[in-house]
Protein backbone atom coordinates (compact mmCIF):
# COMPACT_ATOMS: atom_id res chain seq x y z
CA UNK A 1 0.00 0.00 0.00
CA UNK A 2 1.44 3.35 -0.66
CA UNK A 3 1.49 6.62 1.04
CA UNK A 4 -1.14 7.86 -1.09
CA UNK A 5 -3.96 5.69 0.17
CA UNK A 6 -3.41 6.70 3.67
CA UNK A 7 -3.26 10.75 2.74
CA UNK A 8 -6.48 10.31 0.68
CA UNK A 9 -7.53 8.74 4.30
CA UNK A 10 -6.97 11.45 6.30
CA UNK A 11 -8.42 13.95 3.52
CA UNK A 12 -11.72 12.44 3.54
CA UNK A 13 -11.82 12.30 7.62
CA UNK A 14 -10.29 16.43 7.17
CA UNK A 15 -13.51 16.96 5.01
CA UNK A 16 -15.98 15.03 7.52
CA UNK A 17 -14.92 16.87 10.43
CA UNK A 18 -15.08 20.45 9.46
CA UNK A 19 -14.37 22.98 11.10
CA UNK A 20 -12.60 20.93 13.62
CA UNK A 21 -9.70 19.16 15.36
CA UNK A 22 -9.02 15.21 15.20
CA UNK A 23 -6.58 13.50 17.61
CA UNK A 24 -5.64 10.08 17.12
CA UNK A 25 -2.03 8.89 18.95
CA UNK A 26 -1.37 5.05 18.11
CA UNK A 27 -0.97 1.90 20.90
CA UNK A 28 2.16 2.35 23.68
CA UNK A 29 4.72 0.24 24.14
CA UNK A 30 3.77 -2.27 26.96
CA UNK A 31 6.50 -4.01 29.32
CA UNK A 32 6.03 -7.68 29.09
CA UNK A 33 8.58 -7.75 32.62
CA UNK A 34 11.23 -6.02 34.02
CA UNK A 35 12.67 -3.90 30.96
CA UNK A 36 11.29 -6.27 28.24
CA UNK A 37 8.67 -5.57 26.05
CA UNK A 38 5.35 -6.96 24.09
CA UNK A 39 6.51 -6.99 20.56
CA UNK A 40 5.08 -3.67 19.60
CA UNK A 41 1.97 -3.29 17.43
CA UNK A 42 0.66 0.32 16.38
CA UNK A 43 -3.00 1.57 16.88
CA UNK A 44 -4.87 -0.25 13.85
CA UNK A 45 -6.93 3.83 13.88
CA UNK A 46 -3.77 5.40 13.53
CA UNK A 47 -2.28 2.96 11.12
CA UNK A 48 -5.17 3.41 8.59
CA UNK A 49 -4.66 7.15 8.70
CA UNK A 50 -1.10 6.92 8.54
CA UNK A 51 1.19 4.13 7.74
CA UNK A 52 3.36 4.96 10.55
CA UNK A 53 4.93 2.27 12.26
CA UNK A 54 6.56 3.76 15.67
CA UNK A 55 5.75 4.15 18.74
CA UNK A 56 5.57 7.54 20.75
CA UNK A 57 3.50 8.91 17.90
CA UNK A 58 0.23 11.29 17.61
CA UNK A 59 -1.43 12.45 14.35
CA UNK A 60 -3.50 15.54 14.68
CA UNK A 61 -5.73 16.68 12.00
CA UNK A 62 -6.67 20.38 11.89
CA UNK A 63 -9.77 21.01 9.56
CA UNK A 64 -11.27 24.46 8.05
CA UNK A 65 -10.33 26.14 5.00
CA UNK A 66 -6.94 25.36 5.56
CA UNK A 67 -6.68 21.67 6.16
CA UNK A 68 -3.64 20.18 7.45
CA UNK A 69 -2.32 17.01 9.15
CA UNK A 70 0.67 16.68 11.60
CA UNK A 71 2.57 14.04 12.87
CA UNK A 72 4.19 14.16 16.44
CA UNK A 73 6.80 11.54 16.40
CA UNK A 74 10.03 10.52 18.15
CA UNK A 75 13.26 12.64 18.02
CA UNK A 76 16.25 11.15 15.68
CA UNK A 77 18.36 9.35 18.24
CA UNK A 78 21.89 8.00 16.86
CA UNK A 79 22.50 5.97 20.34
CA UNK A 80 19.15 4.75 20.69
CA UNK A 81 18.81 3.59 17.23
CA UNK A 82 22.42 1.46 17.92
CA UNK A 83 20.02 -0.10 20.39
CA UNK A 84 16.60 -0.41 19.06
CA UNK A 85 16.78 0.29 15.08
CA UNK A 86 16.11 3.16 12.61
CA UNK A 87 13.91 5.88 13.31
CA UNK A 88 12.30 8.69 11.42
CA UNK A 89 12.51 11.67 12.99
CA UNK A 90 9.76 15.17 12.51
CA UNK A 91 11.64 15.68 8.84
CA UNK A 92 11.69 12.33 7.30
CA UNK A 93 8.38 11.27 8.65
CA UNK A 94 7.18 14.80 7.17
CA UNK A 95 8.54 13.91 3.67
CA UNK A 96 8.73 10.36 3.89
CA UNK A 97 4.66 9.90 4.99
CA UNK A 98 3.15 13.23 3.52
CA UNK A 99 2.08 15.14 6.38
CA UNK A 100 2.28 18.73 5.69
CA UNK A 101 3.46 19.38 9.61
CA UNK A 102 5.98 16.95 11.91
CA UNK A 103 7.43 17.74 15.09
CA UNK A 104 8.88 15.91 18.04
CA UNK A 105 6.66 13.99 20.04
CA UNK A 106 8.20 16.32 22.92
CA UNK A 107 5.97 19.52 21.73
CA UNK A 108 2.78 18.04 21.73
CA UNK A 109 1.27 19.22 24.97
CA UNK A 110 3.04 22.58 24.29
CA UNK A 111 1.37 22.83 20.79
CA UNK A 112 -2.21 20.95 21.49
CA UNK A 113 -3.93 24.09 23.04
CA UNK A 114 -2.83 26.19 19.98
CA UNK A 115 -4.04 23.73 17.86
CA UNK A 116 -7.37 23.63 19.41
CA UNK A 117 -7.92 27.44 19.59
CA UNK A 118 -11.39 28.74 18.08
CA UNK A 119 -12.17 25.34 16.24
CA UNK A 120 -15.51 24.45 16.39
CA UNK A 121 -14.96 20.71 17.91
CA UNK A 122 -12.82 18.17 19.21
CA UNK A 123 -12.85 14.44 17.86
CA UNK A 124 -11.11 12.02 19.98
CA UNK A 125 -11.75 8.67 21.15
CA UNK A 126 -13.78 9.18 24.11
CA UNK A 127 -13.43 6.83 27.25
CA UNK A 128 -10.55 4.84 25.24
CA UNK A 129 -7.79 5.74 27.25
CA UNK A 130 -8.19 7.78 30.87
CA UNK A 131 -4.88 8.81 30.26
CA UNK A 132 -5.72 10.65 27.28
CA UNK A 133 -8.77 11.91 28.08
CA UNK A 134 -6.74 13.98 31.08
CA UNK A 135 -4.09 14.99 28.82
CA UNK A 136 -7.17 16.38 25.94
CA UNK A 137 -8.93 18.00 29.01
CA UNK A 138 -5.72 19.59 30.40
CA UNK A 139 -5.47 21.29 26.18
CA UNK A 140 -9.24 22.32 26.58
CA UNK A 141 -8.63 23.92 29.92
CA UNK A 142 -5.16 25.69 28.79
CA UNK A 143 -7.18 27.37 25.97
CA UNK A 144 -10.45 28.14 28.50
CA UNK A 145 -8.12 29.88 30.57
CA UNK A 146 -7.70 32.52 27.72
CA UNK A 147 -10.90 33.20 27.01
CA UNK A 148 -10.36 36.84 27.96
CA UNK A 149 -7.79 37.33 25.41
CA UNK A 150 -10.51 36.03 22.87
CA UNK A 151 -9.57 33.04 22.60
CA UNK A 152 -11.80 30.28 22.46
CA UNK A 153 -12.24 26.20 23.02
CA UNK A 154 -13.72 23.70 20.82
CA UNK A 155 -17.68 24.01 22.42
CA UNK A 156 -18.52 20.07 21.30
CA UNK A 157 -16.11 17.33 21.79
CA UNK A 158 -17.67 14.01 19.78
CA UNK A 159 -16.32 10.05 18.98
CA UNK A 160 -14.09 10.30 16.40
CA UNK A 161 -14.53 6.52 16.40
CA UNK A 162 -17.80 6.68 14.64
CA UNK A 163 -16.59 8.22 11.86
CA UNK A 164 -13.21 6.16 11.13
CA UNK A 165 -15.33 2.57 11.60
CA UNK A 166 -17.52 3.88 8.84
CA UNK A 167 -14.87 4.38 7.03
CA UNK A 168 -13.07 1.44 7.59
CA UNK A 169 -15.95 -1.02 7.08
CA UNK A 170 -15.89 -0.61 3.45
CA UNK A 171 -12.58 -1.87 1.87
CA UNK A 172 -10.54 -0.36 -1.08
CA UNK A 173 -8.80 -2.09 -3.62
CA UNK A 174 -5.14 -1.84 -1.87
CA UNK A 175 -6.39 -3.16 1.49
CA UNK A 176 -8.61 -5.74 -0.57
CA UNK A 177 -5.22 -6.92 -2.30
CA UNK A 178 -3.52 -7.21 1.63
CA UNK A 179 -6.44 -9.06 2.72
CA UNK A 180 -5.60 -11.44 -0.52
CA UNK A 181 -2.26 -12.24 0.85
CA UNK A 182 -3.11 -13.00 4.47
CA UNK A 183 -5.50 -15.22 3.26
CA UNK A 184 -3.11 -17.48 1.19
CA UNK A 185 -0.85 -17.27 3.93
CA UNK A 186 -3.03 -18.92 6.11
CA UNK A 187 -4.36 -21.11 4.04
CA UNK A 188 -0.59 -22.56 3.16
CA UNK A 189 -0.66 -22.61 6.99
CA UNK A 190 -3.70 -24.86 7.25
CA UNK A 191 -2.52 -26.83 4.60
CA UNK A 192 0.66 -27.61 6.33
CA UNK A 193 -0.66 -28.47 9.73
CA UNK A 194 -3.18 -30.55 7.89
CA UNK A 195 0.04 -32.48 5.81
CA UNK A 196 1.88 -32.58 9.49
CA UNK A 197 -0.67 -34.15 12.00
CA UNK A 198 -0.27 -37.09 13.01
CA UNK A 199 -1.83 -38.96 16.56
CA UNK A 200 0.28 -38.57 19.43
CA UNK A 201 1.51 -35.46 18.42
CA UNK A 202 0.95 -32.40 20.75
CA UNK A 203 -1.37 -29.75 19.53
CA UNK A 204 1.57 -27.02 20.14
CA UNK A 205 3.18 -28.94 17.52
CA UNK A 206 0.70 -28.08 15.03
CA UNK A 207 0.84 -24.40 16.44
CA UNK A 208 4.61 -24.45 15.41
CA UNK A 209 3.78 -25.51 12.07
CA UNK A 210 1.44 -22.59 11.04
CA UNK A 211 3.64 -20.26 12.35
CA UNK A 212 6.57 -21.38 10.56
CA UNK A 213 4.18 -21.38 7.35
CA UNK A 214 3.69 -17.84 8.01
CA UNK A 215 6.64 -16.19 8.71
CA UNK A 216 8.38 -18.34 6.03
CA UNK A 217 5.85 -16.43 3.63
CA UNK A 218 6.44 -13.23 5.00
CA UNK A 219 3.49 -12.73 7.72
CA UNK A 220 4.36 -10.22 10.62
CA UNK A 221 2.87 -12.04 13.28
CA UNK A 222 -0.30 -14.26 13.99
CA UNK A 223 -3.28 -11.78 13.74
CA UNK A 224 -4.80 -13.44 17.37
CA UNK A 225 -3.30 -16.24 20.06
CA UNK A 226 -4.19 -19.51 18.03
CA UNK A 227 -6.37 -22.19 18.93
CA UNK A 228 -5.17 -25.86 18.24
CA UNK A 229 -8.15 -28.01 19.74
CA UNK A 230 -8.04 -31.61 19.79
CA UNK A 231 -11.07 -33.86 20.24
CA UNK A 232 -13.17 -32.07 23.27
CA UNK A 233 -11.37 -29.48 23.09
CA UNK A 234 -12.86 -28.50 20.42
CA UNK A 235 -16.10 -27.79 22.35
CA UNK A 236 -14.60 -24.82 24.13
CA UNK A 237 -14.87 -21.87 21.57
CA UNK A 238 -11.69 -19.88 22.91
CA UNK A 239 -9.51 -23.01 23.79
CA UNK A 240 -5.88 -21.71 23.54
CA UNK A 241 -4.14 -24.08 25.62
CA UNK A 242 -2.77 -26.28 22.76
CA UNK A 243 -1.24 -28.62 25.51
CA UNK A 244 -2.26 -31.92 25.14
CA UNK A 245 -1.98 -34.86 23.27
CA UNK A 246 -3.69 -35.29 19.61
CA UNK A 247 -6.04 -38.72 19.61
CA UNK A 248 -6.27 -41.47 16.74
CA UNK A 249 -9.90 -41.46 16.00
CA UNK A 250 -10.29 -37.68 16.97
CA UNK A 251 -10.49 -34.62 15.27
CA UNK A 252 -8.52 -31.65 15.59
CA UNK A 253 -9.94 -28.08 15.02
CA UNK A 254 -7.33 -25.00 14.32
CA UNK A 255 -8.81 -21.37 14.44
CA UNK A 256 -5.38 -19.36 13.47
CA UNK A 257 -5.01 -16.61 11.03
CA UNK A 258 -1.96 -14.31 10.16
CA UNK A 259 -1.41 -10.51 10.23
CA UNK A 260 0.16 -8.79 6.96
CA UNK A 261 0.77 -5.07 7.04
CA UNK A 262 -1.54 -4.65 9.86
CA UNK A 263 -4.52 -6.88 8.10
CA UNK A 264 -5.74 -9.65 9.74
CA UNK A 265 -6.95 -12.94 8.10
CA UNK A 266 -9.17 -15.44 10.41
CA UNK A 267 -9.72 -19.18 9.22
CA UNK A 268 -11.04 -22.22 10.97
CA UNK A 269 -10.04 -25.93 9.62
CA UNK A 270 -11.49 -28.78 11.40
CA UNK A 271 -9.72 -32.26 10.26
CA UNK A 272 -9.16 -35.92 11.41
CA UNK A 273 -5.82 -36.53 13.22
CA UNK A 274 -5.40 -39.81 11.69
CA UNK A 275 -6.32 -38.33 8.16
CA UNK A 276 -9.31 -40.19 7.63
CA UNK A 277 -12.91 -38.96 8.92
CA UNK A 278 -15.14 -41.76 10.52
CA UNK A 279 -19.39 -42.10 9.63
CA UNK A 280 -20.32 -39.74 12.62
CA UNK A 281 -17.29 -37.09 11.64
CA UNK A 282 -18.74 -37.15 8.02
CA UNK A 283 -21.99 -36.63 9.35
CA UNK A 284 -21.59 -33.70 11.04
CA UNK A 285 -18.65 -32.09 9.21
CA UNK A 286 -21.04 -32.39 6.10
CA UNK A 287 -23.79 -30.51 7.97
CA UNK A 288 -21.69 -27.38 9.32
CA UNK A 289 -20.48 -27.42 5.48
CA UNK A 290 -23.94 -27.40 4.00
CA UNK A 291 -24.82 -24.61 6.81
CA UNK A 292 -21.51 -22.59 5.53
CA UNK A 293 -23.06 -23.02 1.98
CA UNK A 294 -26.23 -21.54 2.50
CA UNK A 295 -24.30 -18.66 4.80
CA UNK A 296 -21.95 -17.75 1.63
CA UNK A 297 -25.68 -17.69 -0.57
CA UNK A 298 -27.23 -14.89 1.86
CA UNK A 299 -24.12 -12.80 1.98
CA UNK A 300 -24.47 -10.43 -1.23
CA UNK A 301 -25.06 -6.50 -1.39
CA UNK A 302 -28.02 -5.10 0.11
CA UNK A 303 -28.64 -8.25 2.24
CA UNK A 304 -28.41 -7.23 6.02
CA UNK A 305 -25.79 -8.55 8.17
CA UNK A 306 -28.06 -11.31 9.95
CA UNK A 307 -29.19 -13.35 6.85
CA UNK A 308 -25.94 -15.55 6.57
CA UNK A 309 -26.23 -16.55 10.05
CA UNK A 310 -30.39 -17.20 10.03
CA UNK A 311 -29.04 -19.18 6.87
CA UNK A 312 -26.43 -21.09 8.85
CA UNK A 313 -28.84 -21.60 11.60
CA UNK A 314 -31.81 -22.84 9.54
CA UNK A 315 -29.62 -25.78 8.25
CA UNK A 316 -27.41 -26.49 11.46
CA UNK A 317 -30.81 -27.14 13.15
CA UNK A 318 -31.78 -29.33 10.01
CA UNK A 319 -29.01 -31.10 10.63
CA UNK A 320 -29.19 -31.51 14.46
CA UNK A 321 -32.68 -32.89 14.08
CA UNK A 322 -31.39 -35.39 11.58
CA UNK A 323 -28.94 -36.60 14.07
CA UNK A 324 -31.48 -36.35 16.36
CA UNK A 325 -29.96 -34.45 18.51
CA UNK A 326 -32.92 -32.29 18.70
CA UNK A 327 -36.92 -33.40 18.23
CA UNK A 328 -39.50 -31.18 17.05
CA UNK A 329 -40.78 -28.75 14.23
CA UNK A 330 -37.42 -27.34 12.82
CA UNK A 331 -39.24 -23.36 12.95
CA UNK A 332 -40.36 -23.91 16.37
CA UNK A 333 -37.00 -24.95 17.41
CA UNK A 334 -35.12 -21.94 15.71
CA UNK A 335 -37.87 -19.69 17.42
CA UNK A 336 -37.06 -21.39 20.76
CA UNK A 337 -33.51 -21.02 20.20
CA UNK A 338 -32.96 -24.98 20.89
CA UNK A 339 -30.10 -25.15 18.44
CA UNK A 340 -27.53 -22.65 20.99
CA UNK A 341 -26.99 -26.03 22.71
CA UNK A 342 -25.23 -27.25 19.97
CA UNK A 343 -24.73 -23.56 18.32
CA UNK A 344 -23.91 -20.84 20.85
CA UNK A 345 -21.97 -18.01 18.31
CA UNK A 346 -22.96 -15.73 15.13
CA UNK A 347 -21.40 -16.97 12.01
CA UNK A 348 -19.11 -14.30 11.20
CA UNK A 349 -17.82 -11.05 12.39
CA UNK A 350 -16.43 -7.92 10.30
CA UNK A 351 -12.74 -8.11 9.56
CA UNK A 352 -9.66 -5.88 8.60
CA UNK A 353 -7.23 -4.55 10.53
CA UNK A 354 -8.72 -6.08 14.25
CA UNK A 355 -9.55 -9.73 13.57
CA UNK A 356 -13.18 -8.29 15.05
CA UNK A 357 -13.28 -5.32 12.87
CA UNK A 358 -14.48 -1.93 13.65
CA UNK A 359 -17.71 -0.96 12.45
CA UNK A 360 -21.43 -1.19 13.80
CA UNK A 361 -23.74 -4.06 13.02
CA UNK A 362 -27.13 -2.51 13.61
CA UNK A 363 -28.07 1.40 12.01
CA UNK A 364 -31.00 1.80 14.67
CA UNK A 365 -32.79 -1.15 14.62
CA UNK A 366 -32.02 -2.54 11.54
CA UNK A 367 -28.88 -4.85 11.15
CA UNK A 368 -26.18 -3.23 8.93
CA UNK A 369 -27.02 -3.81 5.16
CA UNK A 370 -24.18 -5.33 3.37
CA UNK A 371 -22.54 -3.07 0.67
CA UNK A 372 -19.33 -3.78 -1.88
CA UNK A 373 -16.01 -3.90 -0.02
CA UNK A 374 -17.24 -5.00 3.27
CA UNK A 375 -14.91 -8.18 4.64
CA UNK A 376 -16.94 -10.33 6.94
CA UNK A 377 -16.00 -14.05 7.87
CA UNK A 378 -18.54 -17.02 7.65
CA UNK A 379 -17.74 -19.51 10.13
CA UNK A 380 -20.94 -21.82 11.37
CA UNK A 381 -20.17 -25.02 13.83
CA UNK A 382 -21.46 -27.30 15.87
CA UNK A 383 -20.53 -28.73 19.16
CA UNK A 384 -21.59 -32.00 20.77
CA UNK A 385 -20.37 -31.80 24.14
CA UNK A 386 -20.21 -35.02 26.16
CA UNK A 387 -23.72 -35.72 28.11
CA UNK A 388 -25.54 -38.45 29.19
CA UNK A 389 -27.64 -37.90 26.43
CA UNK A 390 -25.52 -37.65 23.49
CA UNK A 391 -24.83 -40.85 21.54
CA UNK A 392 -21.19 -41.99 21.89
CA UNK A 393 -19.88 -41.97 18.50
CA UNK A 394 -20.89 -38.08 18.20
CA UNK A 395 -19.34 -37.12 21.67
CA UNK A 396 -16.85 -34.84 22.04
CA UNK A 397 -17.32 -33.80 18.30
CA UNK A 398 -16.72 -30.05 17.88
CA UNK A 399 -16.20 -28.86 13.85
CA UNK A 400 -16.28 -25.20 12.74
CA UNK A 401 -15.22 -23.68 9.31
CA UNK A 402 -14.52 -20.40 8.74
CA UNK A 403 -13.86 -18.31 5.76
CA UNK A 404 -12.53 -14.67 5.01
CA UNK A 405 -15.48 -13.23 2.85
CA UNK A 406 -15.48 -9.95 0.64
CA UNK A 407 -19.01 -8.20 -0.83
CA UNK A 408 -18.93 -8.09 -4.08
CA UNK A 409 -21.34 -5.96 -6.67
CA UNK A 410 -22.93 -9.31 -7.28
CA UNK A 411 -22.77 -11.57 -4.29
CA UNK A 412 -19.45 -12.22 -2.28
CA UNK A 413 -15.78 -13.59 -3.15
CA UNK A 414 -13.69 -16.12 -0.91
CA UNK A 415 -10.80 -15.18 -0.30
CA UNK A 416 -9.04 -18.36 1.87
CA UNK A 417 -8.26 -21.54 0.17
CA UNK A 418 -7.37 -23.93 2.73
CA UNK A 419 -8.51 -27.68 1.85
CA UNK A 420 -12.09 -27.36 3.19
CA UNK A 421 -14.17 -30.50 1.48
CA UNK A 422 -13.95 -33.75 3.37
CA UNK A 423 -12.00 -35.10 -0.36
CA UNK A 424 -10.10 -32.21 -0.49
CA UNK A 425 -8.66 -32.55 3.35
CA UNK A 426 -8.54 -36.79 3.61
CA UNK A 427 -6.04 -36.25 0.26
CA UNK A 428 -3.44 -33.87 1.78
CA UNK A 429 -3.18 -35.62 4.36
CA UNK A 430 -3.11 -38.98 2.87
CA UNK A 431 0.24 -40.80 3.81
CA UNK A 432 0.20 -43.32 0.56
């Protein structure tokens, strides 16, 4: 992505905010112990308005007829970049980023209050960071306290959140290509973990495998803490242990995605340790696939959010009555909500540059309608946890699959590729 996108960015958030003043400072480093850190990862607001990758940084736009944005960064440090690696500095971030104002990270509380005088409003995030809001209301007070020399505060202060989500829940053509290449990274990551498995294998194991896969293809990181679930464990949604052992007979679910250049991509693969899926497996993988199907049908431009899951739903419940799992008129048990048992989460999410994207689901009370360039995922399951009355050979089953979706004009594209069809998986992973 170059520069450009991001300065078209912040000129259409200059235009929607007037007469005002936007202030948007990216993520802090965090100490992991002692005096070392998390590795760092910037503020995905202040990334999509800026590119800017370091720390100890602040963007401020200034609106009116004379628009203007204007970094605050870190200093140029020759000892400290001996230590910790290059740094910009005010003048090349200036020229390098195309802000038409940089200065050191030093002057912002000096130059905040000037910045704010006799603008109209403030936009900031609002309750983010307590820290922030203090240093935003010490700025508002410094200028109050000249209103008898005529000068005078920003009256409204509103969410600037509100108006970057909306912007970032419809995707260009550069972040659409980004999302592209997350997605075949994780897929080749799936794929691999799928070609490695074997029983008695940890699930960490796995784990190593798809990260390997995606730093070898030039991922920056996993985009969320990976779950590698293994037979039961597959029943608890957010398992992230990845400690024990990997069953014959079982199957092994993986929810891991990668991050590339801040974009996140978010699959689930759900596969048979031993390589081959048993009668009940089939049975139930084939169910959450046909449920998927029907999802990826009912997620297409002005369709509201909702359908693909009341899609996934209607069949999952299908399904679960086939099994009989559940007895009963398949509408009346949807209306009772009968299938949560088995079901208990939506069947996709937005997604960008958080793996649970920013940007609002309802518009009053209507769900969001679904427009071109929106990236949701698609990710129904089912899970049979163990219980006196659950047949034995479908116990412990848990299967989800999950998909990185983009809106198209006409209906929606796929972007992963990871082996998803019970053929497809049993013949990478067949050992012949």
């Amino acid at each position: 992505m170059t520069h450009a996108h991001f300065l078209a960015r912040r000129k259409r958030l200059l235009k929607a905010i007037g007469d005002g003043v936007a202030i948007v400072p990216t993520a802090p480093e965090v100490i992991r112990n002692r005096d070392a850190h998390h590795p760092y990862r910037f503020d995905s607001y202040f990334w999509y308005l800026t590119g800017f990758p370091e720390p100890e940084a602040v963007v401020v736009l200034v609106g009116g007829k004379r628009p203007k944005s204007i970094l605050f960064c870190r200093e140029k440090h020759e000892e400290r970049e001996i230590w910790d690696g290059y740094r910009y500095g005010p003048k090349a971030a200036k020229a390098a980023f195309g802000f038409d104002a940089a200065y050191s990270i030093d002057q912002l509380d000096k130059k905040l209050p000037e910045l704010l005088v006799d603008r109209d409003t403030l936009w900031h995030a609002i309750g983010h960071d307590a820290a922030w809001d203090a240093r935003i209301a010490k700025a508002l007070n410094a200028v109050r306290a000249q209103t008898r020399a005529g000068k005078r505060a920003p009256r409204a202060i509103h969410d600037l959140r509100a108006e970057l989500d909306a912007m970032r829940l419809i995707k260009d053509d550069a972040e659409a290509a980004i999302q592209q290449r997350a997605a075949d990274i994780a897929s080749a990551g799936h794929a691999r973990a799928m070609r490695a498995c074997r029983p008695g294998m940890a699930e960490y194991e796995l784990e190593a495998e798809l990260t390997y896969e995606f730093r070898k293809r030039g991922a920056d990181a996993h985009a969320y803490t990976p779950i590698v679930a293994g037979g039961a464990n597959a029943c608890v949604l957010h398992y992230v242990e990845n400690n024990k052992l990997l069953n014959d007979h079982t199957l092994v679910l993986i929810d891991a995605g990668c991050e590339v250049e801040g974009y996140a991509a978010d699959i689930t693969r759900t596969f048979p340790v031993n390589g081959r899926f048993n009668a009940a497996q089939k049975d139930v993988y084939e169910i959450v696939l046909a449920a998927q199907e029907a999802a990826f049908a009912a997620t297409a431009p002005g369709r509201h959010f909702m359908e693909a899951h009341d899609a996934a739903v209607r069949v999952l419940t299908q399904g679960l009555i086939d099994l009989k799992l559940l007895t009963g008129d398949l509408d009346n048990l949807i209306e009772k909500g009968d299938f949560r048992r088995f079901y208990m989460h939506r069947t996709g999410h937005w997604l960008g540059l958080d793996v649970h994207d920013a940007g609002e689901y309802k518009v009053g009370e209507q769900w969001t309608a679904l427009q071109p360039g929106m990236t949701v995922t698609v990710e129904p399951g089912l899970y049979i946890r163990p219980a006196d009355d659950i047949p034995e050979a479908l116990a412990g089953i848990g299967i989800r699959i999950e998909d990185d979706v983009r809106v198209t004009e006409t209906g929606c594209d796929i972007y992963t590729s990871a082996p998803k069809t019970i053929a497809e998986i049993e013949e990478v992973m067949r050992r012949d």
